[in-house]
C-alpha atoms as a PDB file:
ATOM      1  CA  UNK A   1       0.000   0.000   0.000  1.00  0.00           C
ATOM      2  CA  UNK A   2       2.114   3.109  -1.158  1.00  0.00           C
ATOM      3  CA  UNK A   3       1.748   6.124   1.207  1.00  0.00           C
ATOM      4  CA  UNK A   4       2.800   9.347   0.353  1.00  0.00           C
ATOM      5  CA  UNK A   5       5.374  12.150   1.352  1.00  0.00           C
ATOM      6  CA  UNK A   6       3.037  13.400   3.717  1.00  0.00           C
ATOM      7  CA  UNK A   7       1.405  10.496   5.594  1.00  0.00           C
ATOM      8  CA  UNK A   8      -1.496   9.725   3.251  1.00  0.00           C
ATOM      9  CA  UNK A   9      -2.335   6.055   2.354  1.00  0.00           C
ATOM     10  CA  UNK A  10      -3.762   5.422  -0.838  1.00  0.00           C
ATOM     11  CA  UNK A  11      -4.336   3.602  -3.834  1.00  0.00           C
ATOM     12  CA  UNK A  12      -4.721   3.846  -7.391  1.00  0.00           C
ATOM     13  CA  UNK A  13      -6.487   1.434  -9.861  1.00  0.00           C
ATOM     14  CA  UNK A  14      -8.150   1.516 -13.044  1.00  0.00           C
ATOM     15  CA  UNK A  15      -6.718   2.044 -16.310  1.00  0.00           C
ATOM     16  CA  UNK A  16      -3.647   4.894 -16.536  1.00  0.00           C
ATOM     17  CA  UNK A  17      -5.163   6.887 -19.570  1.00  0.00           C
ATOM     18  CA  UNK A  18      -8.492   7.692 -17.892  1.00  0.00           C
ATOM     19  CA  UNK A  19     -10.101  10.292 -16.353  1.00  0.00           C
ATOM     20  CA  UNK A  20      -9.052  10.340 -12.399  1.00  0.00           C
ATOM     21  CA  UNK A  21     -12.069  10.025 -10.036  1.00  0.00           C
ATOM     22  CA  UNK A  22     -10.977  10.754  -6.236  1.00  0.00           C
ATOM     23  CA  UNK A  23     -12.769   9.167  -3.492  1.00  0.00           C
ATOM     24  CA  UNK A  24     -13.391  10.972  -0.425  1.00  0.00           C
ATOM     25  CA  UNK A  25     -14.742   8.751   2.698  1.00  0.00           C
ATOM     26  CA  UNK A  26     -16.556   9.998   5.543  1.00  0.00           C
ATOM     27  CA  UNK A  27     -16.030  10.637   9.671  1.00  0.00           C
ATOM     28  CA  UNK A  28     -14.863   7.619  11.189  1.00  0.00           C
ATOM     29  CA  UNK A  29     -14.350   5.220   7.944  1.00  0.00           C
ATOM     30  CA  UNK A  30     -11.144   4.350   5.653  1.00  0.00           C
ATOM     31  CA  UNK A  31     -11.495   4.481   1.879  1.00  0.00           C
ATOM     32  CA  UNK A  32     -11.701   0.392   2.169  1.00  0.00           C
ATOM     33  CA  UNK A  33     -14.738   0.252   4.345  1.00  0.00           C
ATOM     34  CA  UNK A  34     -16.496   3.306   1.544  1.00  0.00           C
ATOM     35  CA  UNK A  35     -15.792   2.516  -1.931  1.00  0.00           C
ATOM     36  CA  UNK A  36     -14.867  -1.367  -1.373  1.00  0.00           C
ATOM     37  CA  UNK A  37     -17.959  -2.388  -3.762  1.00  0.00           C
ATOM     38  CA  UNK A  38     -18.056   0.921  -5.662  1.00  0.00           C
ATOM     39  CA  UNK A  39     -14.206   0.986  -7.049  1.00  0.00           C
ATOM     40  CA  UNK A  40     -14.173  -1.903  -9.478  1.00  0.00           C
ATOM     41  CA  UNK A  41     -17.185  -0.832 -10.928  1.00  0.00           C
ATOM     42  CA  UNK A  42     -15.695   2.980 -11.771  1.00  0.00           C
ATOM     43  CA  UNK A  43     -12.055   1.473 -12.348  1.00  0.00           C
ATOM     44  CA  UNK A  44     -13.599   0.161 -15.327  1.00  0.00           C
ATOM     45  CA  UNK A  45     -13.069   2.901 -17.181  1.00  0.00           C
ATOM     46  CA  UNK A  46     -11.804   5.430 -14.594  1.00  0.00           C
ATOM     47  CA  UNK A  47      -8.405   5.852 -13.103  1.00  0.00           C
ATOM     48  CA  UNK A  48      -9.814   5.695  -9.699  1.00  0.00           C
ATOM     49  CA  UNK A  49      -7.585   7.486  -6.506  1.00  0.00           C
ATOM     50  CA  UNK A  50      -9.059   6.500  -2.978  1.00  0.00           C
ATOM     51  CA  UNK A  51      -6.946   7.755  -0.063  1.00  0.00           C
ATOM     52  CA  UNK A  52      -7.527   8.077   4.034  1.00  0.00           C
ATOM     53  CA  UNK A  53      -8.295  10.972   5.371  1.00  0.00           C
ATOM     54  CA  UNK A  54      -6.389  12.701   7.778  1.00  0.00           C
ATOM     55  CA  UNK A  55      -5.485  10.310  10.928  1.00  0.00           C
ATOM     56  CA  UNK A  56      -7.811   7.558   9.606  1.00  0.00           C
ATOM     57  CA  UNK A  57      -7.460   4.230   8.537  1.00  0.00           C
ATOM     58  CA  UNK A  58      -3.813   3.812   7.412  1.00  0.00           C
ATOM     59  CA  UNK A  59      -2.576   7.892   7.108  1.00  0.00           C
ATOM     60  CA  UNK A  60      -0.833   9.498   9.318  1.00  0.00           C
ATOM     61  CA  UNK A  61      -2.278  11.973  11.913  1.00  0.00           C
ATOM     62  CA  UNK A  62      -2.266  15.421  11.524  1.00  0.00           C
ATOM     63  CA  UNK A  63       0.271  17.879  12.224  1.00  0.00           C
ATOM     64  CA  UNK A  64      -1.940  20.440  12.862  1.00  0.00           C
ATOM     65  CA  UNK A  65      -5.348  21.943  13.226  1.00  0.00           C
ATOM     66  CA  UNK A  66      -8.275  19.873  11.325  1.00  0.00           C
ATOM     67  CA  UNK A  67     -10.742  21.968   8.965  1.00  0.00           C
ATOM     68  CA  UNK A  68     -11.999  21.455   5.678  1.00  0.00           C
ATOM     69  CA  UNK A  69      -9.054  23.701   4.056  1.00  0.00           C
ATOM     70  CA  UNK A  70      -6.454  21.050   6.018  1.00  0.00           C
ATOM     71  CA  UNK A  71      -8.773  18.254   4.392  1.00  0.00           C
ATOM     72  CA  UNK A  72      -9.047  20.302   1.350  1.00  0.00           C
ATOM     73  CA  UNK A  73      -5.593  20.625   1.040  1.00  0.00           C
ATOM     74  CA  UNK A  74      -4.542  16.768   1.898  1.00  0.00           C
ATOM     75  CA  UNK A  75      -6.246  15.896  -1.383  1.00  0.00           C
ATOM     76  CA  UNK A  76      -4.562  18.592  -3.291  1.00  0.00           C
ATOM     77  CA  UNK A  77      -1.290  17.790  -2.158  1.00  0.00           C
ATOM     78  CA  UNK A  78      -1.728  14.074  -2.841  1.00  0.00           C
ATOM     79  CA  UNK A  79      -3.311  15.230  -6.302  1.00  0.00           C
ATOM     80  CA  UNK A  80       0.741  17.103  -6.715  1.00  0.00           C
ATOM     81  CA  UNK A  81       2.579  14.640  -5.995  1.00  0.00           C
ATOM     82  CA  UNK A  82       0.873  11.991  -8.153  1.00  0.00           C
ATOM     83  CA  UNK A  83       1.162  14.648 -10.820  1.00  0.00           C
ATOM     84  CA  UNK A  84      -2.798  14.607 -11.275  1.00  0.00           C
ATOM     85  CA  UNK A  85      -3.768  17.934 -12.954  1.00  0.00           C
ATOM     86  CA  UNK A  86      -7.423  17.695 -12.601  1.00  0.00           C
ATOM     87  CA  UNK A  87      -9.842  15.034 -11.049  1.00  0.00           C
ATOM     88  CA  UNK A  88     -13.436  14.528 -10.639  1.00  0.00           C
ATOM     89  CA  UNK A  89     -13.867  14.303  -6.781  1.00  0.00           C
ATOM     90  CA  UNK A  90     -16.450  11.968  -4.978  1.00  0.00           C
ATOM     91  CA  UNK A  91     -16.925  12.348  -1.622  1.00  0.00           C
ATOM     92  CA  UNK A  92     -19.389  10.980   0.866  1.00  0.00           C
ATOM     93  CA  UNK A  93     -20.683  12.593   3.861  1.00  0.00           C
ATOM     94  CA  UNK A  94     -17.811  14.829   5.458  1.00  0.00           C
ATOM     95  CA  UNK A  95     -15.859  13.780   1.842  1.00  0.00           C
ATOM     96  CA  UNK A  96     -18.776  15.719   0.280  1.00  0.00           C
ATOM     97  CA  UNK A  97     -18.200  18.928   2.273  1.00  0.00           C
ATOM     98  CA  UNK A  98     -14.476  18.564   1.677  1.00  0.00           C
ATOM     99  CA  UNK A  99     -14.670  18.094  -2.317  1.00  0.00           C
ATOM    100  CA  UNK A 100     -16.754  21.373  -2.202  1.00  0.00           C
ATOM    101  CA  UNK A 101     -14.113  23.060  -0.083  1.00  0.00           C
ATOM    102  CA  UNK A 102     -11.877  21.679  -3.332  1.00  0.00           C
ATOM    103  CA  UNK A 103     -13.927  23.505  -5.787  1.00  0.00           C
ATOM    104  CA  UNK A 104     -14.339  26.348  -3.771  1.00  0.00           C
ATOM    105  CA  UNK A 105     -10.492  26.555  -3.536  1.00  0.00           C
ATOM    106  CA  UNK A 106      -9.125  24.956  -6.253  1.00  0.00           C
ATOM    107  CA  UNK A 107     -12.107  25.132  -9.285  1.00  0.00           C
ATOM    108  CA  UNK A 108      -9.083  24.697 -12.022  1.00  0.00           C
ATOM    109  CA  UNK A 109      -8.456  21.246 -10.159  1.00  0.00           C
ATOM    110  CA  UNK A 110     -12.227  19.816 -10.318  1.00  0.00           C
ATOM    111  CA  UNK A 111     -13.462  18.607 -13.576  1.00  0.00           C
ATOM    112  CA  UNK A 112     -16.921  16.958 -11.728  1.00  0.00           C
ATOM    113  CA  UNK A 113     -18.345  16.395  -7.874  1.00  0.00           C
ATOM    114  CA  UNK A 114     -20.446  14.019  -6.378  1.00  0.00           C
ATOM    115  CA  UNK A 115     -22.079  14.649  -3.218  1.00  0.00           C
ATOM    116  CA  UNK A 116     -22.729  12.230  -1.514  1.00  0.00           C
ATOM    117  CA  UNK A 117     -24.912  12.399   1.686  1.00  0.00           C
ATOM    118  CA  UNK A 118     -23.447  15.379   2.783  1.00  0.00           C
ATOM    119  CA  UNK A 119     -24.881  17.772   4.960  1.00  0.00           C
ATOM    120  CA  UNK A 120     -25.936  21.354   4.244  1.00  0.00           C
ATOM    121  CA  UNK A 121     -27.449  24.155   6.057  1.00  0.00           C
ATOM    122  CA  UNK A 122     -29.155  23.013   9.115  1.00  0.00           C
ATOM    123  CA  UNK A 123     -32.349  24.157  11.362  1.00  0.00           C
ATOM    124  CA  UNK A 124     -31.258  25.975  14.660  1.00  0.00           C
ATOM    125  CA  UNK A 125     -32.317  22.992  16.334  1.00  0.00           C
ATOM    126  CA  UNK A 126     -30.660  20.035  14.155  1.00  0.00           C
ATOM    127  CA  UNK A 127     -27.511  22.573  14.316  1.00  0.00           C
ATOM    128  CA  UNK A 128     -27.770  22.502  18.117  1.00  0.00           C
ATOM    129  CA  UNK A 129     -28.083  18.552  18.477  1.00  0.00           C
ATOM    130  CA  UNK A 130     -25.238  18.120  15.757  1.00  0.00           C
ATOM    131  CA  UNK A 131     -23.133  19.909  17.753  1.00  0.00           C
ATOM    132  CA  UNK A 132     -24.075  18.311  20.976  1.00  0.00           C
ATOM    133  CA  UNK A 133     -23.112  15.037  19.162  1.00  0.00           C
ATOM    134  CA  UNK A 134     -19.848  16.339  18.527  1.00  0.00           C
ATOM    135  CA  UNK A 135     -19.198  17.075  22.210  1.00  0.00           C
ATOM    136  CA  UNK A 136     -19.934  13.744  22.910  1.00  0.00           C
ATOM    137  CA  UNK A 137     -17.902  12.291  20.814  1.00  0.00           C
ATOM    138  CA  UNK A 138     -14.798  14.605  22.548  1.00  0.00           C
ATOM    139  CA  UNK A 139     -15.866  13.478  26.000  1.00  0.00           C
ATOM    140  CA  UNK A 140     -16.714   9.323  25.201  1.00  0.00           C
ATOM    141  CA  UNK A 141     -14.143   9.064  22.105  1.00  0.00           C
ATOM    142  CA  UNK A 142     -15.828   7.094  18.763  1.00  0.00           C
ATOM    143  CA  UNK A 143     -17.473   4.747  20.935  1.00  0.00           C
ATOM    144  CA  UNK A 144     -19.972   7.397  22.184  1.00  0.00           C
ATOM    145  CA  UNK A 145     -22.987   6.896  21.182  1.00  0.00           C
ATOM    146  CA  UNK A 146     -22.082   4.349  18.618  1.00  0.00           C
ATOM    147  CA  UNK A 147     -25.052   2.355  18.565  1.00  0.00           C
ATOM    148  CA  UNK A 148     -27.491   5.134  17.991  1.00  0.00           C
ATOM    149  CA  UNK A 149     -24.941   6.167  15.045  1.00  0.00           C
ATOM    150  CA  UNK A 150     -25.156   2.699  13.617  1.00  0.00           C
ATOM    151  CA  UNK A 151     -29.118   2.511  13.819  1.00  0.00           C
ATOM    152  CA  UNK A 152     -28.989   5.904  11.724  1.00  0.00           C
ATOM    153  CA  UNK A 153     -26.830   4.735   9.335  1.00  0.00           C
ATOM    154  CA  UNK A 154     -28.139   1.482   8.507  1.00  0.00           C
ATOM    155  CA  UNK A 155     -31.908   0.798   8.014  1.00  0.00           C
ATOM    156  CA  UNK A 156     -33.361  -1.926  10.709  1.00  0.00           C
ATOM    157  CA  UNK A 157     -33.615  -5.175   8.217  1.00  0.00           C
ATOM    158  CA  UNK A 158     -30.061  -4.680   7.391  1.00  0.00           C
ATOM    159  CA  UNK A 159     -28.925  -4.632  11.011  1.00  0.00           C
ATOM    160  CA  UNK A 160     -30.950  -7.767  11.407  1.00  0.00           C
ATOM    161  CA  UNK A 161     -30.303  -9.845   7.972  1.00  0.00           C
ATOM    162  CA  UNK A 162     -26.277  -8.188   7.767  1.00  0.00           C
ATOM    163  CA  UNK A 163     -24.635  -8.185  11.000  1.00  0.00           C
ATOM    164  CA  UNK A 164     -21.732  -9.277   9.923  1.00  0.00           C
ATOM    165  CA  UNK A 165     -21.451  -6.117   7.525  1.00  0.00           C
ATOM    166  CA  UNK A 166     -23.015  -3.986  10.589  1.00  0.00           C
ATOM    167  CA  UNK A 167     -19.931  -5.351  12.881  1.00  0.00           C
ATOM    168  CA  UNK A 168     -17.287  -4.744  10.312  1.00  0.00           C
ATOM    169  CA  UNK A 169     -17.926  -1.144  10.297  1.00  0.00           C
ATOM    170  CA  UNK A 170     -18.506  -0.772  13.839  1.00  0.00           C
ATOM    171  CA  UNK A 171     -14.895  -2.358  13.714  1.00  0.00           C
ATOM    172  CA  UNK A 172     -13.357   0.550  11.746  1.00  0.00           C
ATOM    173  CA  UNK A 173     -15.231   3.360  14.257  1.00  0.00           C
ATOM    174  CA  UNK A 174     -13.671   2.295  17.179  1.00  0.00           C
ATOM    175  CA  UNK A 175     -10.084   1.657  15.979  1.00  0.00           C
ATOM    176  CA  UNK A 176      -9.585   5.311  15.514  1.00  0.00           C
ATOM    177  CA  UNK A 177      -7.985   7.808  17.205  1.00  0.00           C
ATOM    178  CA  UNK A 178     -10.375   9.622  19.510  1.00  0.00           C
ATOM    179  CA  UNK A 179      -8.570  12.806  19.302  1.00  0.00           C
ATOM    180  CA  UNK A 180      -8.450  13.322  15.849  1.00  0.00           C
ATOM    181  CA  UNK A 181     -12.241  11.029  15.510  1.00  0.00           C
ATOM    182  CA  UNK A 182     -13.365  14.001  17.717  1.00  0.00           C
ATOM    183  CA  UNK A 183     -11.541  16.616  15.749  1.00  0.00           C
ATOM    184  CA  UNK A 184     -13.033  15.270  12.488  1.00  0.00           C
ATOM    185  CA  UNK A 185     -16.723  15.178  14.073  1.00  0.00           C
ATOM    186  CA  UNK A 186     -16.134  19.009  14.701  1.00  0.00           C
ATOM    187  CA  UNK A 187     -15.851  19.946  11.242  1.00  0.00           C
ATOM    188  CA  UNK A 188     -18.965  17.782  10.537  1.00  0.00           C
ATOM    189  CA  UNK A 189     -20.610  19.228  12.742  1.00  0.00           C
ATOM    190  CA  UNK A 190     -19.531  23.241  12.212  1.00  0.00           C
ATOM    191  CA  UNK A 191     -17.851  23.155   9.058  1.00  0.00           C
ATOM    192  CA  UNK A 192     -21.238  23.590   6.923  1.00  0.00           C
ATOM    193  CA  UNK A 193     -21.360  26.547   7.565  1.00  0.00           C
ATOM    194  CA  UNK A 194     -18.480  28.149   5.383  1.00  0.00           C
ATOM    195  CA  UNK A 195     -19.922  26.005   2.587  1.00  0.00           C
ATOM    196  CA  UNK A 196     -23.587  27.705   2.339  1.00  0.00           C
ATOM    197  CA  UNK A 197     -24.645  30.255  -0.310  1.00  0.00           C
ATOM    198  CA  UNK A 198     -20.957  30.575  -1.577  1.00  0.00           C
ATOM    199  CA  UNK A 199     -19.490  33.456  -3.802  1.00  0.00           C
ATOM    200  CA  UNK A 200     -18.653  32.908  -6.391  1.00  0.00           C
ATOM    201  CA  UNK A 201     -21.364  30.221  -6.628  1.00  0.00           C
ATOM    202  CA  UNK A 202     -19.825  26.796  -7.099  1.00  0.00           C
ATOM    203  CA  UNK A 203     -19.948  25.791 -11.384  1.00  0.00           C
ATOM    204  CA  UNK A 204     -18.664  21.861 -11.871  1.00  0.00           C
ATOM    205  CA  UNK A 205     -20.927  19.625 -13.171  1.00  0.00           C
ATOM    206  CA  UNK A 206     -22.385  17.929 -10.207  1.00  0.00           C
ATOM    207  CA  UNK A 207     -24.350  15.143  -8.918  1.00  0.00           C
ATOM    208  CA  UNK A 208     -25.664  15.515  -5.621  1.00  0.00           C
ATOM    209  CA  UNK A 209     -27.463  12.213  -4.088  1.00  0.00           C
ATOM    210  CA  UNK A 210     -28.839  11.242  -0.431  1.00  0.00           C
ATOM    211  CA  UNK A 211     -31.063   8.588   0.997  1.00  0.00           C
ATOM    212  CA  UNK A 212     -35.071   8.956   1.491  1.00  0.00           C
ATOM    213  CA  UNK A 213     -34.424   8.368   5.136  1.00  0.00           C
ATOM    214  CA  UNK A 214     -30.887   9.540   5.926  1.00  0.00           C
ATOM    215  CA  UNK A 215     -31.737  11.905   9.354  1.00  0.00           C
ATOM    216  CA  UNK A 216     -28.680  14.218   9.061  1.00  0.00           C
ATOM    217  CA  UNK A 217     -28.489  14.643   5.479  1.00  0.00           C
ATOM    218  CA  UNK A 218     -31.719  14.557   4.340  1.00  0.00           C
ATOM    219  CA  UNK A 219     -33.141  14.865   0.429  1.00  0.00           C
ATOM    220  CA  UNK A 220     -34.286  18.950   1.287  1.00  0.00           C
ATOM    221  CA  UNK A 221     -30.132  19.310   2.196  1.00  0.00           C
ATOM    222  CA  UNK A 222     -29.460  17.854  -1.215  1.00  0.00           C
ATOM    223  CA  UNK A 223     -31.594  19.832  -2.854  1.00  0.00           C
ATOM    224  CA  UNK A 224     -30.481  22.782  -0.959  1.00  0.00           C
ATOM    225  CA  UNK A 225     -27.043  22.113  -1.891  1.00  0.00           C
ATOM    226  CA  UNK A 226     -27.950  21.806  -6.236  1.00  0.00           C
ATOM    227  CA  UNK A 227     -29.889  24.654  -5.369  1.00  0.00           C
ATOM    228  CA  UNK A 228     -26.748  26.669  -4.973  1.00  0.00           C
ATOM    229  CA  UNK A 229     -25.450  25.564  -8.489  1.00  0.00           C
ATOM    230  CA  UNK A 230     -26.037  26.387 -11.889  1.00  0.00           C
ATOM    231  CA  UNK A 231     -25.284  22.438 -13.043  1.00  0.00           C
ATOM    232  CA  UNK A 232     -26.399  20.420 -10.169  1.00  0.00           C
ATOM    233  CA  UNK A 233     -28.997  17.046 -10.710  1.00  0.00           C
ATOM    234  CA  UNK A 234     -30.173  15.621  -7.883  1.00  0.00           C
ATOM    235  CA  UNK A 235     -30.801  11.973  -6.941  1.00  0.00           C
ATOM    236  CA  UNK A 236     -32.621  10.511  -3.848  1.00  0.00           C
ATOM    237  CA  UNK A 237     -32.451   7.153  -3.070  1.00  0.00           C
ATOM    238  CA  UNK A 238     -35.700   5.655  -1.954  1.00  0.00           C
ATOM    239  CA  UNK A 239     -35.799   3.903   1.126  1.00  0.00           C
ATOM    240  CA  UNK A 240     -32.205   3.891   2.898  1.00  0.00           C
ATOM    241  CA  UNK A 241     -30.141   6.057   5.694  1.00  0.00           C
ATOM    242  CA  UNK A 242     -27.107   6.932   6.228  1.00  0.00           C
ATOM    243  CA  UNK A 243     -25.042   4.106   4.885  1.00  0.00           C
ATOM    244  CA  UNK A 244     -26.873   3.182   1.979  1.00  0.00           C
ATOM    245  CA  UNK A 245     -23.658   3.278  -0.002  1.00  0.00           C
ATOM    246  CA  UNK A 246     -22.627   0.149   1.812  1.00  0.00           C
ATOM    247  CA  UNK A 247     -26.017  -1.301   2.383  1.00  0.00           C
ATOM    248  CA  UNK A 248     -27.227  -1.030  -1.589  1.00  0.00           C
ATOM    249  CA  UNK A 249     -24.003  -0.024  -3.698  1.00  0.00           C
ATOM    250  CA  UNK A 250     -25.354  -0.430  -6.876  1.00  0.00           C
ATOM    251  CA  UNK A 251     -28.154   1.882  -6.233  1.00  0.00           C
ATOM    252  CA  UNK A 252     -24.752   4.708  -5.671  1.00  0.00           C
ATOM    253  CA  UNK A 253     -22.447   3.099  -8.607  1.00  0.00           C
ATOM    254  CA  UNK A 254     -25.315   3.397 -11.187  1.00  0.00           C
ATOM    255  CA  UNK A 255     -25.921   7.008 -11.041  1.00  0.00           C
ATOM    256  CA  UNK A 256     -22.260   7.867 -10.148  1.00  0.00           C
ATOM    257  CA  UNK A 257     -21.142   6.199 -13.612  1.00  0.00           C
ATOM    258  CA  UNK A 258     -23.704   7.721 -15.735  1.00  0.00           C
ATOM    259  CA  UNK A 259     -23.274  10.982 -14.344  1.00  0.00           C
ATOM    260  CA  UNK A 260     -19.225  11.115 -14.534  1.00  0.00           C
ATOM    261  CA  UNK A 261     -19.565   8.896 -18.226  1.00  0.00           C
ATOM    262  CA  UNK A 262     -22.183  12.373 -19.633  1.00  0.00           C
ATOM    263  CA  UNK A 263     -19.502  14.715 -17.758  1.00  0.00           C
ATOM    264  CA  UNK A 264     -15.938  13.248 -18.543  1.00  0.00           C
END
């Protein structure tokens, strides 16, 4: 597994002359534990980069504060050093606030983004019980709460009929750092906020999806979020929460092909 100059673990797959996709996971997972059914699918005919964020799974921990320009910035510098000019960036959850930190930041380095149930702007009172969440998580470490998390993520029948799956990720959650898990659920938690209503408006070609049912970022956040941009489509998934990207992949690499195939 080659990690870079920095710390980051990643890997690259997919055939050398096509377009690069970037994965970004989410709080508290490894690119593995994401994009384990969705990258053979894209690295079909993408060159497909999935990497660790900061501290998680096997990259290094930060040196310094985390934000979404630190996260931003990870990415980019990865992006450098490969010698990768311009990718389309994928993120999921807290990967699909930092790929719009990207864009905001870097727009000559973002040929598409997918969104991914991320959040967006919040109600006072969903704001106020995010951030609660968050101070949990620095008081108990990733195990705080951790059952409640899992029963948003994953819809009840899948807890039931897939424990196995359930356990695995409940697996990669508690092997991280709590510092830097706690860190991370900060900037889930306040980072939105720099990403609402942004000027200049954000103009990729982008795909923003979510889950029927996913509590914290729900279809009217996705649509808030294309709302925002002048070439956004938007995609709900009937049915799932959180983690339907694990529970029904194909439902995510479907849409996510046709949508970088029309773009790329």
């Amino acid at each position: 597994m080659p990690v870079s100059r920095a710390g980051t673990a990643y890997e690259m797959t997919g055939p050398e002359w096509a377009p690069v996709i970037a994965l970004i996971h989410g709080l508290g997972l490894n690119r593995g534990s994401t994009w384990g059914a969705i990258v053979p699918v894209l690295a079909q005919e993408f060159r497909v980069l999935s990497y660790d964020l900061l501290g998680h799974g096997d990259s290094a921990l930060p040196g310094g504060e985390v934000n979404l320009t630190a996260l931003s910035e990870q990415l980019i510098a990865l992006m450098d050093e490969l010698g990768i000019a311009r990718a389309a960036l994928v993120g999921f959850s807290l990967g699909g606030m930092i790929n719009r930190r990207c864009a905001m930041d870097h727009p000559d380095r973002v040929s598409a983004l997918g969104i991914l149930n991320s959040p967006h702007e919040r109600g006072e009172d969903q704001q106020r019980l995010v951030e609660a969440r968050a101070r949990d998580t620095g008081a108990g470490g990733p195990s705080a709460n951790l059952d409640e998390t899992l029963a948003r993520w994953f819809t009840e029948g899948f807890r039931r009929d897939h424990s196995d799956m359930v356990d695995a990720v409940r697996a990669v959650v508690l092997a991280n750092d709590p510092g830097n898990y706690a860190a991370h659920r900060q900037v889930l938690a306040e980072g939105v906020t720099e990403l609402i209503r942004p000027e200049p408006p954000i103009t990729t070609p982008t795909l923003v999806m979510t889950c029927e049912h996913d509590s914290g970022s729900t279809p009217a956040m996705s649509w808030g979020i294309a709302g925002e941009m002048p070439d956004a489509n938007v995609v709900i998934v009937p049915d799932l929460q959180h983690l339907g990207l694990i529970e029904r992949p194909e439902l995510f690499s479907g849409p996510v092909m046709d949508f970088l195939r029309r773009t790329l």
